[in-house]
C-alpha atoms as a PDB file:
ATOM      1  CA  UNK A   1     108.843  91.761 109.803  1.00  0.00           C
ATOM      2  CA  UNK A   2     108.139  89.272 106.825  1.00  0.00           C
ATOM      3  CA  UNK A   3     105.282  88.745 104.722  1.00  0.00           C
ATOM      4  CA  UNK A   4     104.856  85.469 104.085  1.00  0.00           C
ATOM      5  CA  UNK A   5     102.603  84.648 100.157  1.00  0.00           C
ATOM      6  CA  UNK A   6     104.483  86.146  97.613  1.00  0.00           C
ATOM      7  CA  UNK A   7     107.190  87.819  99.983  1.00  0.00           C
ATOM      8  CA  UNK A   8     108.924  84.833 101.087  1.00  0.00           C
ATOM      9  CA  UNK A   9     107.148  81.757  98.816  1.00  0.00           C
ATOM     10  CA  UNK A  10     105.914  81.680  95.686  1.00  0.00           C
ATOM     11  CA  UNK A  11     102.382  80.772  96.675  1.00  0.00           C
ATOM     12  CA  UNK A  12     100.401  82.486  93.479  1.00  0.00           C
ATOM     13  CA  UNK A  13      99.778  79.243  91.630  1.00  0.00           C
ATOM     14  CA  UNK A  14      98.762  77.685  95.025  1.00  0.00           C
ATOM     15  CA  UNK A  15      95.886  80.163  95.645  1.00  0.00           C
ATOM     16  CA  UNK A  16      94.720  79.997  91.850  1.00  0.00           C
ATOM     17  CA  UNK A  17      94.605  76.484  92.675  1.00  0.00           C
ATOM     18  CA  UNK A  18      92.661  77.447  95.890  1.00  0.00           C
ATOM     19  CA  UNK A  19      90.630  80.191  94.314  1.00  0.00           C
ATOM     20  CA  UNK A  20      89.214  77.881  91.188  1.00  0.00           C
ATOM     21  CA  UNK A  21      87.967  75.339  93.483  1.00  0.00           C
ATOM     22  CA  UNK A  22      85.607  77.835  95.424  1.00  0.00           C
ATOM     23  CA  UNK A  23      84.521  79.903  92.373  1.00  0.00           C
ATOM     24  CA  UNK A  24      81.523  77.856  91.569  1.00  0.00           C
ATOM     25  CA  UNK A  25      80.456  77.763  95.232  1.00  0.00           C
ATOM     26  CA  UNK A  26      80.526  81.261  95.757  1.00  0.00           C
ATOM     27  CA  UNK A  27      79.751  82.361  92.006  1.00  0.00           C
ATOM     28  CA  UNK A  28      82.642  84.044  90.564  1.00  0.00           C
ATOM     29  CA  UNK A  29      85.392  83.516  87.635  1.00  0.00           C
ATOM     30  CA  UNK A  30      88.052  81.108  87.629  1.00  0.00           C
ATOM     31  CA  UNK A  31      91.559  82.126  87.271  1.00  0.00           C
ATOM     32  CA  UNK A  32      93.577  80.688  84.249  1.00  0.00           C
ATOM     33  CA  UNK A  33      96.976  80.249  84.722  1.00  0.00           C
ATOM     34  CA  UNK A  34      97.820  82.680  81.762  1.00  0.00           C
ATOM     35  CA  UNK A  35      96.112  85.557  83.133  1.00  0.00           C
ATOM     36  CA  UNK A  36      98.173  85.918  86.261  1.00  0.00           C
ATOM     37  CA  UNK A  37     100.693  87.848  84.498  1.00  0.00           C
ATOM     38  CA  UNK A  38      98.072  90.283  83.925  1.00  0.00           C
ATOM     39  CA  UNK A  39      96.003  89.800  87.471  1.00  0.00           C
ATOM     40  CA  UNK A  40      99.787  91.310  88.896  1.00  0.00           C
ATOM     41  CA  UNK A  41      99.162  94.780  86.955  1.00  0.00           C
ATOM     42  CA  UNK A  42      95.872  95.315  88.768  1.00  0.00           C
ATOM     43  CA  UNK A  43      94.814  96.350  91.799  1.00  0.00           C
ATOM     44  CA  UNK A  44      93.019  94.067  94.436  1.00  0.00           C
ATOM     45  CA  UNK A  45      89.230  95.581  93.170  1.00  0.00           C
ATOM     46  CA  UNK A  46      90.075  95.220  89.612  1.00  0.00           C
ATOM     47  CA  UNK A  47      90.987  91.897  90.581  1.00  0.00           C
ATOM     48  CA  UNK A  48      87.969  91.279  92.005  1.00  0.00           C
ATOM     49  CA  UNK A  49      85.982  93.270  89.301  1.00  0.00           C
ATOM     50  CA  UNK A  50      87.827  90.805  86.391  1.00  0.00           C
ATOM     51  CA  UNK A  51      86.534  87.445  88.380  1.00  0.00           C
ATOM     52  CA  UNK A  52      83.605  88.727  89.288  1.00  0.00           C
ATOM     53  CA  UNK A  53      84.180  88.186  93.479  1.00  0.00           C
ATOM     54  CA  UNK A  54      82.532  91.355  94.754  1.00  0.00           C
ATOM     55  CA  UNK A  55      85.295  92.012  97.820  1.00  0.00           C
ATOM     56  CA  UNK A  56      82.876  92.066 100.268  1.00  0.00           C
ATOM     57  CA  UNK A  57      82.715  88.144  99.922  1.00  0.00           C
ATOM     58  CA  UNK A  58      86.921  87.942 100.483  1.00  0.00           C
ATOM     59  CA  UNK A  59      86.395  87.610 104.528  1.00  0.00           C
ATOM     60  CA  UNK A  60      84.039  84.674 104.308  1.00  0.00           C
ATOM     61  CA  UNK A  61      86.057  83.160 101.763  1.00  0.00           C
ATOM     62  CA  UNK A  62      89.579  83.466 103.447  1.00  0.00           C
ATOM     63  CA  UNK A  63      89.206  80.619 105.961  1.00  0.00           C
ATOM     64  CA  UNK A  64      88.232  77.953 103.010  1.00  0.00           C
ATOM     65  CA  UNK A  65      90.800  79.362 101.341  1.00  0.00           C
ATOM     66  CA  UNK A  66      93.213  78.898 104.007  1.00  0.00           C
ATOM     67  CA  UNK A  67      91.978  75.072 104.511  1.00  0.00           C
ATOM     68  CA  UNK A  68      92.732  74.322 100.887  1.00  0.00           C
ATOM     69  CA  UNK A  69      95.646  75.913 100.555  1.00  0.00           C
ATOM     70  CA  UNK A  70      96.847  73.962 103.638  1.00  0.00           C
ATOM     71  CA  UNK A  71      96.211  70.588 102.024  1.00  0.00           C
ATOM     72  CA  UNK A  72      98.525  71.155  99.682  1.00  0.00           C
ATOM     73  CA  UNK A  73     101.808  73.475 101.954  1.00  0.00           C
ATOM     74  CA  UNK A  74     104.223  70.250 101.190  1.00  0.00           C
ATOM     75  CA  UNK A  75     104.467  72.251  97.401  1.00  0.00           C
ATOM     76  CA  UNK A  76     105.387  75.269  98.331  1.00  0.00           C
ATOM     77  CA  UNK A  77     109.027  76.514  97.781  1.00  0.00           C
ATOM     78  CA  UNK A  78     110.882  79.548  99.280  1.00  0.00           C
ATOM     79  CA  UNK A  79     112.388  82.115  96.698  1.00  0.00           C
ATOM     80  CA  UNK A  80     115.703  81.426  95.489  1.00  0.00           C
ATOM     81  CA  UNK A  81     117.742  83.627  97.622  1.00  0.00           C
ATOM     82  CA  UNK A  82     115.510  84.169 100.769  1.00  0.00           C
ATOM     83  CA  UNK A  83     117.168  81.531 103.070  1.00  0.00           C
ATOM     84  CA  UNK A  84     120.583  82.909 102.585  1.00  0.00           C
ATOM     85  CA  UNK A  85     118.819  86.720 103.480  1.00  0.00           C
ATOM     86  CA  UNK A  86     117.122  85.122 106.679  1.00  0.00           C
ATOM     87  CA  UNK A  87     120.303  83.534 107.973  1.00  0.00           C
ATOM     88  CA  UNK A  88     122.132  86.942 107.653  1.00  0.00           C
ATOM     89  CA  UNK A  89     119.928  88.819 109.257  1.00  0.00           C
ATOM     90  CA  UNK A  90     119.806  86.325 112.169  1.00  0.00           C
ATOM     91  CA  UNK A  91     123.158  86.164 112.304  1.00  0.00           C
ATOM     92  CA  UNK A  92     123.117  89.684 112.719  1.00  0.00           C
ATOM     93  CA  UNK A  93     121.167  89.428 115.848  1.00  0.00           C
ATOM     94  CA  UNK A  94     118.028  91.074 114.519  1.00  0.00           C
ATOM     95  CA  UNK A  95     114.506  90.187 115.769  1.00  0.00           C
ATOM     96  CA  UNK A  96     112.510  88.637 112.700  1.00  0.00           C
ATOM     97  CA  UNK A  97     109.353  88.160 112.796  1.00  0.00           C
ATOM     98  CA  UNK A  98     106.283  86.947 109.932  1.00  0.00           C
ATOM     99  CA  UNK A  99     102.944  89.155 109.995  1.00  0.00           C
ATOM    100  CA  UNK A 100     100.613  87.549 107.401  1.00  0.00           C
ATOM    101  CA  UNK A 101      96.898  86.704 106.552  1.00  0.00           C
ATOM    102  CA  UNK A 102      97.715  83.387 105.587  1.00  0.00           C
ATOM    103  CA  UNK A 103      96.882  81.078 109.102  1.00  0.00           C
ATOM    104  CA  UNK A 104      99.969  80.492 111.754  1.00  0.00           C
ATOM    105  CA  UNK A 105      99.148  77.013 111.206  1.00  0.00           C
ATOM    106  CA  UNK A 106      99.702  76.730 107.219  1.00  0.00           C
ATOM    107  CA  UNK A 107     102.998  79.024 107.849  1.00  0.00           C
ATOM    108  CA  UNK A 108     104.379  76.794 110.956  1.00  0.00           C
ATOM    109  CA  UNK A 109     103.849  73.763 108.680  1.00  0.00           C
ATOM    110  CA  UNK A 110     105.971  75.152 105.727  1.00  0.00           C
ATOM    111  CA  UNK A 111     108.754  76.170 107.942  1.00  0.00           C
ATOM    112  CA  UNK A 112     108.700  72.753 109.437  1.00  0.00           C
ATOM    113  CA  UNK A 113     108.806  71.132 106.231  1.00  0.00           C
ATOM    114  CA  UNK A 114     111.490  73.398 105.186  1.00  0.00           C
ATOM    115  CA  UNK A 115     113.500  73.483 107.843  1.00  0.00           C
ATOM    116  CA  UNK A 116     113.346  76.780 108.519  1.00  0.00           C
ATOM    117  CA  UNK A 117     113.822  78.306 111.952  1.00  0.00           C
ATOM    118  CA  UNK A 118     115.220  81.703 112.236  1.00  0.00           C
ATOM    119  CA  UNK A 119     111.831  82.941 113.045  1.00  0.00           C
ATOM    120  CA  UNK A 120     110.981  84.752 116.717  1.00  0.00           C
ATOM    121  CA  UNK A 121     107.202  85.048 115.958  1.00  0.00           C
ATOM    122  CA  UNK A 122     104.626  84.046 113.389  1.00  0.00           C
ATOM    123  CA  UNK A 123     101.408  86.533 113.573  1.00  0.00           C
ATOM    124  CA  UNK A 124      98.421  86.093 111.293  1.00  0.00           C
ATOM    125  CA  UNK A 125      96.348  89.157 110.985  1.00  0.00           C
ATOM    126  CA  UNK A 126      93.146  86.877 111.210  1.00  0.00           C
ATOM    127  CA  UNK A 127      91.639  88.736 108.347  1.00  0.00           C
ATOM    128  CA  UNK A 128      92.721  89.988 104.848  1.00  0.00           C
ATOM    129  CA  UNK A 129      92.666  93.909 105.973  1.00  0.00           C
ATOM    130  CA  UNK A 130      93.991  94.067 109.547  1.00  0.00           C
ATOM    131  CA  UNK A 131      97.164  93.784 109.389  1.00  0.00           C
ATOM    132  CA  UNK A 132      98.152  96.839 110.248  1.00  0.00           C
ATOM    133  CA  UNK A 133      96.806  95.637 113.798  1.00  0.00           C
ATOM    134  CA  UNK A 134      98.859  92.800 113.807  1.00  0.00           C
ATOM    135  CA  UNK A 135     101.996  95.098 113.305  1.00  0.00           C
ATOM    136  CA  UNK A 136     100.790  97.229 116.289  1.00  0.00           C
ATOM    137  CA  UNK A 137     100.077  94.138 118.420  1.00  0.00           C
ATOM    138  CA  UNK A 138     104.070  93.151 117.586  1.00  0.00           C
ATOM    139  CA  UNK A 139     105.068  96.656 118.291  1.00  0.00           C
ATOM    140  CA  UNK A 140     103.497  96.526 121.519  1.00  0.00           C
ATOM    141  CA  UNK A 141     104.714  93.625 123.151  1.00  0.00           C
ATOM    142  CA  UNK A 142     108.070  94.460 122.383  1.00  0.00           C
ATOM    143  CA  UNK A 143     107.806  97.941 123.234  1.00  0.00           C
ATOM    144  CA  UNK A 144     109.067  99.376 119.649  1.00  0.00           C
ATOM    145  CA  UNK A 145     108.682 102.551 117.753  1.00  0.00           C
ATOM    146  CA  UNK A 146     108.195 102.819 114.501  1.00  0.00           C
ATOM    147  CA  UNK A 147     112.086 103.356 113.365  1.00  0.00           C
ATOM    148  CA  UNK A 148     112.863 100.016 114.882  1.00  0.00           C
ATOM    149  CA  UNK A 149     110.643  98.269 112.534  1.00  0.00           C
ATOM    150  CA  UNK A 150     110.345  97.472 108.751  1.00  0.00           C
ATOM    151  CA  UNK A 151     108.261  95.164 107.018  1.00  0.00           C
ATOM    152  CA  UNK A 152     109.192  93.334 104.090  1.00  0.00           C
ATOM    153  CA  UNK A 153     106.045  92.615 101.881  1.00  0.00           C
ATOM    154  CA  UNK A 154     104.721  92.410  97.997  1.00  0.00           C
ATOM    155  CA  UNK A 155     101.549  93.836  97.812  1.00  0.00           C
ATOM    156  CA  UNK A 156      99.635  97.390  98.202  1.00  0.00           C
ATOM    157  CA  UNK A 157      97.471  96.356 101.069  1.00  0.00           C
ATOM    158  CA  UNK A 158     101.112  95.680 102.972  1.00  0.00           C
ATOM    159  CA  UNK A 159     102.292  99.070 101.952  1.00  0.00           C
ATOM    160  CA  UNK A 160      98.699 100.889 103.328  1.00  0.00           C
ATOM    161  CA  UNK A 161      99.227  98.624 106.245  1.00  0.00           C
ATOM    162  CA  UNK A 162     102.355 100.390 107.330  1.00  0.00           C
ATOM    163  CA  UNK A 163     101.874 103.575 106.291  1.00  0.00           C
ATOM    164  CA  UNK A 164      98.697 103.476 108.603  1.00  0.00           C
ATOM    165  CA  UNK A 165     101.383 101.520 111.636  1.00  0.00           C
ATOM    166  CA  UNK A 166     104.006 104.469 110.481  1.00  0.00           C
ATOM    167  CA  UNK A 167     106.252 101.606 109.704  1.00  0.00           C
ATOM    168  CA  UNK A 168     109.209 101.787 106.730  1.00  0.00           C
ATOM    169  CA  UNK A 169     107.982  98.844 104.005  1.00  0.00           C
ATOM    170  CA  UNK A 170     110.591  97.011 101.308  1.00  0.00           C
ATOM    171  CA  UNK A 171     107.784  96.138  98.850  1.00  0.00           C
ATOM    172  CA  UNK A 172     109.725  93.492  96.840  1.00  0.00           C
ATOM    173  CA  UNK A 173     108.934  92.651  93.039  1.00  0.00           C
ATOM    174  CA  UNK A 174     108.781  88.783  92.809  1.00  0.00           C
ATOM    175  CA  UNK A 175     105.053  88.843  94.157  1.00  0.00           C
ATOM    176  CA  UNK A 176     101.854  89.069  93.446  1.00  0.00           C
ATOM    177  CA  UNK A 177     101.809  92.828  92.926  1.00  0.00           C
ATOM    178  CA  UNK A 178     104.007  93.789  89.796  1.00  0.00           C
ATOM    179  CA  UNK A 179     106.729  96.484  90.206  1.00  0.00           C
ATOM    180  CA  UNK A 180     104.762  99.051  88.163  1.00  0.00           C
ATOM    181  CA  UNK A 181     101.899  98.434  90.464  1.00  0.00           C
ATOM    182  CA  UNK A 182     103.753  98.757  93.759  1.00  0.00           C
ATOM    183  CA  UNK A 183     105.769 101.833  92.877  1.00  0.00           C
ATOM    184  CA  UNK A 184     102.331 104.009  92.446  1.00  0.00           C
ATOM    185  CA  UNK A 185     101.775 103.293  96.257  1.00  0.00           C
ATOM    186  CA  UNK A 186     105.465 104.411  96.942  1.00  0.00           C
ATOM    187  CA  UNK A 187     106.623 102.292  99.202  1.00  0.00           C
ATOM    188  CA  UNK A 188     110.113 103.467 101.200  1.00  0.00           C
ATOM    189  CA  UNK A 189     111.960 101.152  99.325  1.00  0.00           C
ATOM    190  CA  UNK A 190     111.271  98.440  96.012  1.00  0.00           C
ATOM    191  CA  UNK A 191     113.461  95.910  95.312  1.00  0.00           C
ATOM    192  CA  UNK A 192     114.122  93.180  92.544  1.00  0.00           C
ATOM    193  CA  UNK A 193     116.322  90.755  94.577  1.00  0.00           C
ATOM    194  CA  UNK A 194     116.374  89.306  97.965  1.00  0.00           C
ATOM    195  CA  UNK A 195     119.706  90.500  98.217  1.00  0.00           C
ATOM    196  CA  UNK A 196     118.913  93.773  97.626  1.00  0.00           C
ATOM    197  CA  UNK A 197     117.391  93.234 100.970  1.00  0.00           C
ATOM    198  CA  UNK A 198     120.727  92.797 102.644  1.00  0.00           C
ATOM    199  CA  UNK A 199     122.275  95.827 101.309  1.00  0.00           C
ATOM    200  CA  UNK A 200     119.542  97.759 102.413  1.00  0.00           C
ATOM    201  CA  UNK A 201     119.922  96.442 106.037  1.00  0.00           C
ATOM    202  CA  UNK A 202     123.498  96.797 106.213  1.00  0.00           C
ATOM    203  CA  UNK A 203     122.716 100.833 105.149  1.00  0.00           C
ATOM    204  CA  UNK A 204     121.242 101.199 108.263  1.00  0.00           C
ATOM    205  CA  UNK A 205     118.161 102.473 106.293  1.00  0.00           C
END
């Protein structure tokens, strides 16, 4: 299982983009372009605390978020590297599958634009904290336990996600969460390269 933002596109100037254009509607700090370095190195409430978005308002910001953001899909790129791990791993004959909060509809768009298709499902978790449900709901319909699933994702909420699912996580560095950040919440595995993915799943980890 895939993340999608910041796991498999770099979508971070995208949702500043998104972000800016609902902070005077809903009262809270725009993001400069410059600061994201430093947004990276904290976690999701000192995020929030540094714009000013008490989290609480997230939820009922997510779906104009989501519109926006969709407006402008034709701009996002996948990471240098990630197409070349996705073949492999189909070629393999695994299952792969996308669990995200972004909407199925903004994700099915950029793999149609991109010519992408290696994918068996696209879930959205319908919110920004359930996906841990989403996993389960995957699980579920095709009858797996948790040692025949691992997630791929770039942010602490992913790894509390499967730690609560008892899934294995590769939290990857190239997202919005920086390494230093990511290896507090000690994931199973952190890695700095897409390929690094590979080698992992030819370990039989």
């Amino acid at each position: 299982m895939f993340d999608f933002d910041g796991t498999i596109v770099d979508s971070r100037y995208l949702a500043i983009e998104a972000i800016n254009k609902l902070a005077k509607k809903y009262n809270f700090q725009s993001i400069k372009e410059e600061e994201l370095e430093d947004l990276r190195t904290l976690s999701l409430i000192g995020r929030c605390k540094k714009i000013n978005l008490p989290i609480f308002k997230i939820p009922f910001i997510l779906f104009e978020l989501n519109q926006l953001y969709g407006k402008s899909i034709i701009s996002l790129r996948i990471y240098e590297g990630l197409k070349t791990v996705l073949g492999e791993l189909k070629k393999a004959g695994l299952k792969i599958s996308i669990v995200s909060s972004n909407s199925i509809e903004n994700i099915n768009e950029f793999l149609k634009n991109s010519e992408i298709n290696v994918f068996d499902n696209v879930y959205s978790s319908g919110s920004f904290f359930n996906k841990d449900r989403a996993i389960a709901h995957l699980m579920r319909k095709y009858n797996l336990n948790s040692r025949e699933v691992i997630y791929i994702g770039d942010e602490i909420r992913d790894i509390i996600a499967c730690k609560k699912s008892s899934v294995r996580i590769i939290a990857v560095s190239w997202g919005y969460d920086s390494k230093e950040l990511l290896e507090k919440a000690n994931p199973d595995y952190l890695v700095d390269s897409p390929a690094q993915i590979i080698e992992l799943i030819k370990a039989k980890i």
